[in-house]
N, C-alpha and C. Protein backbone atom coordinates (compact mmCIF):
# COMPACT_ATOMS: atom_id res chain seq x y z
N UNK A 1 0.81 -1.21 0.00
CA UNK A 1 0.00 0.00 0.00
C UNK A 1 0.85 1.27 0.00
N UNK A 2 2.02 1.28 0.62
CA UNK A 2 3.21 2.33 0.23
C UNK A 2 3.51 2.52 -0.59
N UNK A 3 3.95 1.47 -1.48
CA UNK A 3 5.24 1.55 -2.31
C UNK A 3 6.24 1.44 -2.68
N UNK A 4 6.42 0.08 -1.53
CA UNK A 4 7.41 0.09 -0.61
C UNK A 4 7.77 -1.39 -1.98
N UNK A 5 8.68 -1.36 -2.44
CA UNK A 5 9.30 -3.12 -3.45
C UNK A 5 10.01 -3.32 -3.04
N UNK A 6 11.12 -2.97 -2.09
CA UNK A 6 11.83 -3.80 -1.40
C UNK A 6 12.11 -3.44 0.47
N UNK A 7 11.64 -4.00 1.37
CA UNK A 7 11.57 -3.38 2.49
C UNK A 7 12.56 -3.62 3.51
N UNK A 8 13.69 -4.30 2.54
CA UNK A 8 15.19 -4.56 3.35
C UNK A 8 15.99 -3.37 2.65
N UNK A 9 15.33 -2.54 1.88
CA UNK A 9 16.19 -1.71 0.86
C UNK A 9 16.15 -0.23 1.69
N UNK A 10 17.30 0.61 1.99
CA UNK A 10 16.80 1.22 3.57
C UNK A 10 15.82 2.72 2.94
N UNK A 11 16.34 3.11 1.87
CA UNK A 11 15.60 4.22 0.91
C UNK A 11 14.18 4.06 1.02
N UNK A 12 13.57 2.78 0.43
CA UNK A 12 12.28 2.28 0.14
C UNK A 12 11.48 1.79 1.32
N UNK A 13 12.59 1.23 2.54
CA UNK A 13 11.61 1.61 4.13
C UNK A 13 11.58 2.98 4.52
N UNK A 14 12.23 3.80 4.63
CA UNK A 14 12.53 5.27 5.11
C UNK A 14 11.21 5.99 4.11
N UNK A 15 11.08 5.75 2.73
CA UNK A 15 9.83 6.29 2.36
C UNK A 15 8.70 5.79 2.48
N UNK A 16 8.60 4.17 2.39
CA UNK A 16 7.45 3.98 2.95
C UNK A 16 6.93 4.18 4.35
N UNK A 17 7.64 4.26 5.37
CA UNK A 17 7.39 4.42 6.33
C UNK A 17 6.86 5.89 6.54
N UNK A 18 7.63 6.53 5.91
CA UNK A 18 7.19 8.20 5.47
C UNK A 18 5.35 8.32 5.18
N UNK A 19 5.68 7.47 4.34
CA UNK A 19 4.15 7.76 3.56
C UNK A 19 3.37 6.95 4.49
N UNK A 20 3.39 6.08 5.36
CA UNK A 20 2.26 5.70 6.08
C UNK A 20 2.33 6.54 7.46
N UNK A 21 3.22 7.64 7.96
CA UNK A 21 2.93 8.58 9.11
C UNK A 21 2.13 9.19 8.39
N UNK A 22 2.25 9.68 7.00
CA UNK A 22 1.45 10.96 7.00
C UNK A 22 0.35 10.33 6.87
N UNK A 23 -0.36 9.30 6.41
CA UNK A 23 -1.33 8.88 5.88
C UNK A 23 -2.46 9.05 7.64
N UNK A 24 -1.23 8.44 8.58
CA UNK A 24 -2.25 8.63 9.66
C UNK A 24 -2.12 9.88 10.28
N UNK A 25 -1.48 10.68 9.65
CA UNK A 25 -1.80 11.71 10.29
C UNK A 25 -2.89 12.60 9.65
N UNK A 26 -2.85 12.35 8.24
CA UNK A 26 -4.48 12.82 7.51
C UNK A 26 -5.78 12.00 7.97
N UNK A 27 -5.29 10.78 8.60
CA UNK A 27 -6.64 10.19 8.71
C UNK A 27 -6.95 10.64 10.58
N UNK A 28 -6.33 10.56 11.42
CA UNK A 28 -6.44 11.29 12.68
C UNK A 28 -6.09 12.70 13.16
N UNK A 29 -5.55 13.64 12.12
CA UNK A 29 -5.29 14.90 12.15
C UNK A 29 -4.58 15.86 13.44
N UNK A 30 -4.04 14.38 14.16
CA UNK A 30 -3.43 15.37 14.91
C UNK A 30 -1.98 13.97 15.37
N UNK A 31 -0.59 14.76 15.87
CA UNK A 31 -0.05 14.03 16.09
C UNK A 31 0.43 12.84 16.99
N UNK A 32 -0.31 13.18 18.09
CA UNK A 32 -0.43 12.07 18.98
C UNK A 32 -0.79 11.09 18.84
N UNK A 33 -2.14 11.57 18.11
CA UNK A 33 -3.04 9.80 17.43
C UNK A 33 -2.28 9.23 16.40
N UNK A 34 -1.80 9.83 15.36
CA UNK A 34 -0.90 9.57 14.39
C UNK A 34 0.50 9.15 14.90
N UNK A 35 1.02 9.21 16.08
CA UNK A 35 1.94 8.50 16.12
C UNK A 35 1.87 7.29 16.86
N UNK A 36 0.54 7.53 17.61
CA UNK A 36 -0.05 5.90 18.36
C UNK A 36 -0.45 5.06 16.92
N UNK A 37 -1.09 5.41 16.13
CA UNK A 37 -1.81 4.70 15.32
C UNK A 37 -0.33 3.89 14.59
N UNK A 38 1.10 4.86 14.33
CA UNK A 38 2.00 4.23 13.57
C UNK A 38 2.66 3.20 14.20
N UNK A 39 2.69 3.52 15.57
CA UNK A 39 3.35 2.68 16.48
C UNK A 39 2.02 0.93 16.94
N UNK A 40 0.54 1.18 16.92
CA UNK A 40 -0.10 0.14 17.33
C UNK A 40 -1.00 -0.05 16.36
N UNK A 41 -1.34 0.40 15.62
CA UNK A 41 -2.08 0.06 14.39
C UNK A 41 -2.88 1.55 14.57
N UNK A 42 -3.85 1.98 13.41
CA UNK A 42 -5.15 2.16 13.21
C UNK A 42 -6.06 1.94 14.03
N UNK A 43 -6.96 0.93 14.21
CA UNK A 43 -7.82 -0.08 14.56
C UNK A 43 -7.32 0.23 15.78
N UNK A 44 -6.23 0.04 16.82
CA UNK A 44 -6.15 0.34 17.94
C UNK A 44 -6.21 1.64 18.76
N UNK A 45 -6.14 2.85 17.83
CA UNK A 45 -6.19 4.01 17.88
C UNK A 45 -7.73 4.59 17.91
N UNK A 46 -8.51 3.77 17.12
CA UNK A 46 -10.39 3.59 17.00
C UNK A 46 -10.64 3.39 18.00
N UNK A 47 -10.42 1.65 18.34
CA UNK A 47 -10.94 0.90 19.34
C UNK A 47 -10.95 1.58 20.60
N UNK A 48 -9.66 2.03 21.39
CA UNK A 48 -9.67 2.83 22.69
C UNK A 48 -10.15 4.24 22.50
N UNK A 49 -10.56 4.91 21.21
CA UNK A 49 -10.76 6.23 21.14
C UNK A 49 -9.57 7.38 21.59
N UNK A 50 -8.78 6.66 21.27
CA UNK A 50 -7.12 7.37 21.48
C UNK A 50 -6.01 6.80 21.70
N UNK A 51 -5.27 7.14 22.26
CA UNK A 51 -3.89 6.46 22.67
C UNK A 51 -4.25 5.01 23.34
N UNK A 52 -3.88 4.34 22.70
CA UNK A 52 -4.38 2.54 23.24
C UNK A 52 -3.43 2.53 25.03
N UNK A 53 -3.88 1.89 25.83
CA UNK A 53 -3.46 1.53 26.97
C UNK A 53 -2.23 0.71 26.94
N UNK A 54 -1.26 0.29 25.80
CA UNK A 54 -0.06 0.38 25.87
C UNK A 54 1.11 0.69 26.62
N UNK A 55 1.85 0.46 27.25
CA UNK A 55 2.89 1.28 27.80
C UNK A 55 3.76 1.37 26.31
N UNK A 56 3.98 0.32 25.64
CA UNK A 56 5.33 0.68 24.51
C UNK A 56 4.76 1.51 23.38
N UNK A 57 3.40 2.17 23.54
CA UNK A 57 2.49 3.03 22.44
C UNK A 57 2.98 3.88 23.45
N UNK A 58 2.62 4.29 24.57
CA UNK A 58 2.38 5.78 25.17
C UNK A 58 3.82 6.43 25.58
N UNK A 59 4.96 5.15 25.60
CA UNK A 59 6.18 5.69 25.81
C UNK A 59 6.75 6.03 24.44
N UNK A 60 6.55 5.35 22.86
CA UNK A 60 6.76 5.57 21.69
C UNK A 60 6.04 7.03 21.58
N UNK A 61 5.01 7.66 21.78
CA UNK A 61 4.42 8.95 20.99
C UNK A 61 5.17 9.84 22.32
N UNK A 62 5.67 9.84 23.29
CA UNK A 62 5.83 10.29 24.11
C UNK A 62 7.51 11.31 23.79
N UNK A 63 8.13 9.85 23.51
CA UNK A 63 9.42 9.88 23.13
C UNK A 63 9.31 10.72 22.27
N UNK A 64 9.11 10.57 20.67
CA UNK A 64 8.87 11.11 19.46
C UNK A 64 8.28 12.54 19.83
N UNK A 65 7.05 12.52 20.67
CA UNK A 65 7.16 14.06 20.76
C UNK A 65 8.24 15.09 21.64
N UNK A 66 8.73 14.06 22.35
CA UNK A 66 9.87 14.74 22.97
C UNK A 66 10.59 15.31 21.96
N UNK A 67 11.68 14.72 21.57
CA UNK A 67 12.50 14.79 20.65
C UNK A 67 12.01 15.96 19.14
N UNK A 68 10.71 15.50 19.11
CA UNK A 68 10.51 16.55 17.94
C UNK A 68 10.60 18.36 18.63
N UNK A 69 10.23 18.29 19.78
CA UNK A 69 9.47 19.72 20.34
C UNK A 69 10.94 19.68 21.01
N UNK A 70 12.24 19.26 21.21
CA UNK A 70 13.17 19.38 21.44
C UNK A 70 14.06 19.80 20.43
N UNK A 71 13.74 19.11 19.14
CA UNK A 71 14.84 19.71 17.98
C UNK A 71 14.42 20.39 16.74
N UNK A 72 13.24 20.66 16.52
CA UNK A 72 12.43 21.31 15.57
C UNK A 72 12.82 22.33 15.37
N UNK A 73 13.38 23.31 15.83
CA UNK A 73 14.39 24.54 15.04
C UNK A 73 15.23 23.70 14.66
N UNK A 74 16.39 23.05 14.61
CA UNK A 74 17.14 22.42 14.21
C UNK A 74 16.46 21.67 12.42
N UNK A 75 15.61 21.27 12.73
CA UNK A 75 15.46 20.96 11.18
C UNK A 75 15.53 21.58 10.10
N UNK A 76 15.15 23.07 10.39
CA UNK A 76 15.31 23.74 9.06
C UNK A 76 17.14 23.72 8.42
N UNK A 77 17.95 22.96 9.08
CA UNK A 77 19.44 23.12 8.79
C UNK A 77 19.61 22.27 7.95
């Protein structure tokens, strides 16, 4: 559903993986859900009506938003 033809090939995981954050992030519109949904599925992101009761989901979107709201000036370099 990516695009992904070879997924040991590190280019063609790095974009597919690309293209399925954004996908959940158009389909849940915000980033928290979109990074639970990448980390536990979709369907698990429905089912609990948010962040699934996970610890390795709530410490994954946790992390990731750390790090983003930590280095996000830095990206424009």
């Amino acid at each position: 559903d990516m695009g992904v033809d070879d997924p040991f090939e590190a280019e063609d995981n790095v974009q597919g993986g690309t293209r399925y954050l954004r996908a959940m992030y158009e389909r849940f519109g915000d980033w928290e859900h979109a990074l639970a949904a990448y980390n536990a599925g979709p369907g698990a992101v429905e089912r609990f009506g948010g962040i699934p009761p996970y610890a390795e989901t709530r410490q994954y979107v946790e992390r990731v938003l750390h790090y983003y709201r930590r280095y996000d000036g830095d990206f424009s370099r």
